[in-house]
Protein backbone atom coordinates (compact mmCIF):
# COMPACT_ATOMS: atom_id res chain seq x y z
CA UNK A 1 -100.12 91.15 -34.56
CA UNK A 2 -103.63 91.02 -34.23
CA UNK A 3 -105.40 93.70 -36.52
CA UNK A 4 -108.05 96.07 -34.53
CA UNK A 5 -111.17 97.29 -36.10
CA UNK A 6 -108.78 100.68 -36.85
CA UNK A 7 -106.07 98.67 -38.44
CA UNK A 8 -108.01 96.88 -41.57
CA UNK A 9 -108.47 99.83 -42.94
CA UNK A 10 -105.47 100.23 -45.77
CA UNK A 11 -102.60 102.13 -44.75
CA UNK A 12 -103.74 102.22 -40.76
CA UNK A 13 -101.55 100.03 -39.51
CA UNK A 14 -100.58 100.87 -35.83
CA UNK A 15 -97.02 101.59 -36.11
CA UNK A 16 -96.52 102.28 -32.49
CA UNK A 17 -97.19 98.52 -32.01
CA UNK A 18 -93.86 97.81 -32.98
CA UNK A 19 -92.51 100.29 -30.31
CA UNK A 20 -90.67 98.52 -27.06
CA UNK A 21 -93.07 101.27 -24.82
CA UNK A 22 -96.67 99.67 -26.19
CA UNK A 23 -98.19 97.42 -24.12
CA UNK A 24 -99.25 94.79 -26.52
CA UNK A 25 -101.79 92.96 -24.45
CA UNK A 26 -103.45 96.66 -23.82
CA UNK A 27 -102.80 97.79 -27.52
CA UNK A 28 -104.92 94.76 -28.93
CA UNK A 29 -107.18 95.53 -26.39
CA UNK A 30 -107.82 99.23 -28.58
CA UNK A 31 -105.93 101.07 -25.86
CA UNK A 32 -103.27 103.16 -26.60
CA UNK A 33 -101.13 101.15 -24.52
CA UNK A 34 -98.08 103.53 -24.19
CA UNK A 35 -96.20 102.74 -21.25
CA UNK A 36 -94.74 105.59 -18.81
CA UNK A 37 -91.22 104.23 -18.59
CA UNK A 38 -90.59 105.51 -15.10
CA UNK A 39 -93.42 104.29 -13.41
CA UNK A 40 -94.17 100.95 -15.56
CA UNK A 41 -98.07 102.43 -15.90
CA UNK A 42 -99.82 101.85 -19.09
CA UNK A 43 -102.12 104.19 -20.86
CA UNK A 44 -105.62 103.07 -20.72
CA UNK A 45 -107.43 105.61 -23.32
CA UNK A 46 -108.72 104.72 -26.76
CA UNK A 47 -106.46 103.89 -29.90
CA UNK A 48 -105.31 107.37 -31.18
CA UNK A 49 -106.62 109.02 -28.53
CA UNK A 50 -106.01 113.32 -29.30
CA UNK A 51 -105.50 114.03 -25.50
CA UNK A 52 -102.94 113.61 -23.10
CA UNK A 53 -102.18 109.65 -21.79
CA UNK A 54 -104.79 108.37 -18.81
CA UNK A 55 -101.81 106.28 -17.11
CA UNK A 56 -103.05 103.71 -14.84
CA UNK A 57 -101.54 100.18 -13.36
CA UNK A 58 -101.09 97.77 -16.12
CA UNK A 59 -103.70 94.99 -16.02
C-alpha cells in the first residue's frame, strides 16, 4: 500500500483500501476510488470526501 499524505498520520489508515470495491490505482491517486458495482465507474472525488460519490469512467 502506498501511504497518502492522509494516511501518515497515526491511526488514519484508509481502511476502505482493503475493500474489493476501491479502485487502488484511483485510491493512491487521493480519490475515493469506490467503484459503482453495476456500472464498473469509479468515484473520482477527494479521499473522505462528505458528499455523495462523483462516478465517472475509470481511468
Amino acid at each position: 500500500m502506498n501511504p497518502t499524505a492522509e494516511s501518515t498520520v497515526i491511526g488514519t489508515e484508509r481502511l476502505d483500501l482493503h475493500n474489493v470495491a476501491i479502485d487502488e490505482p484511483a485510491a493512491a491517486a487521493g480519490r475515493c476510488g469506490t467503484i459503482h458495482l453495476p456500472t464498473g465507474r469509479v468515484c473520482r472525488a477527494t479521499a473522505r470526501h462528505a458528499d455523495g460519490c462523483d462516478f465517472g469512467p475509470s481511468a
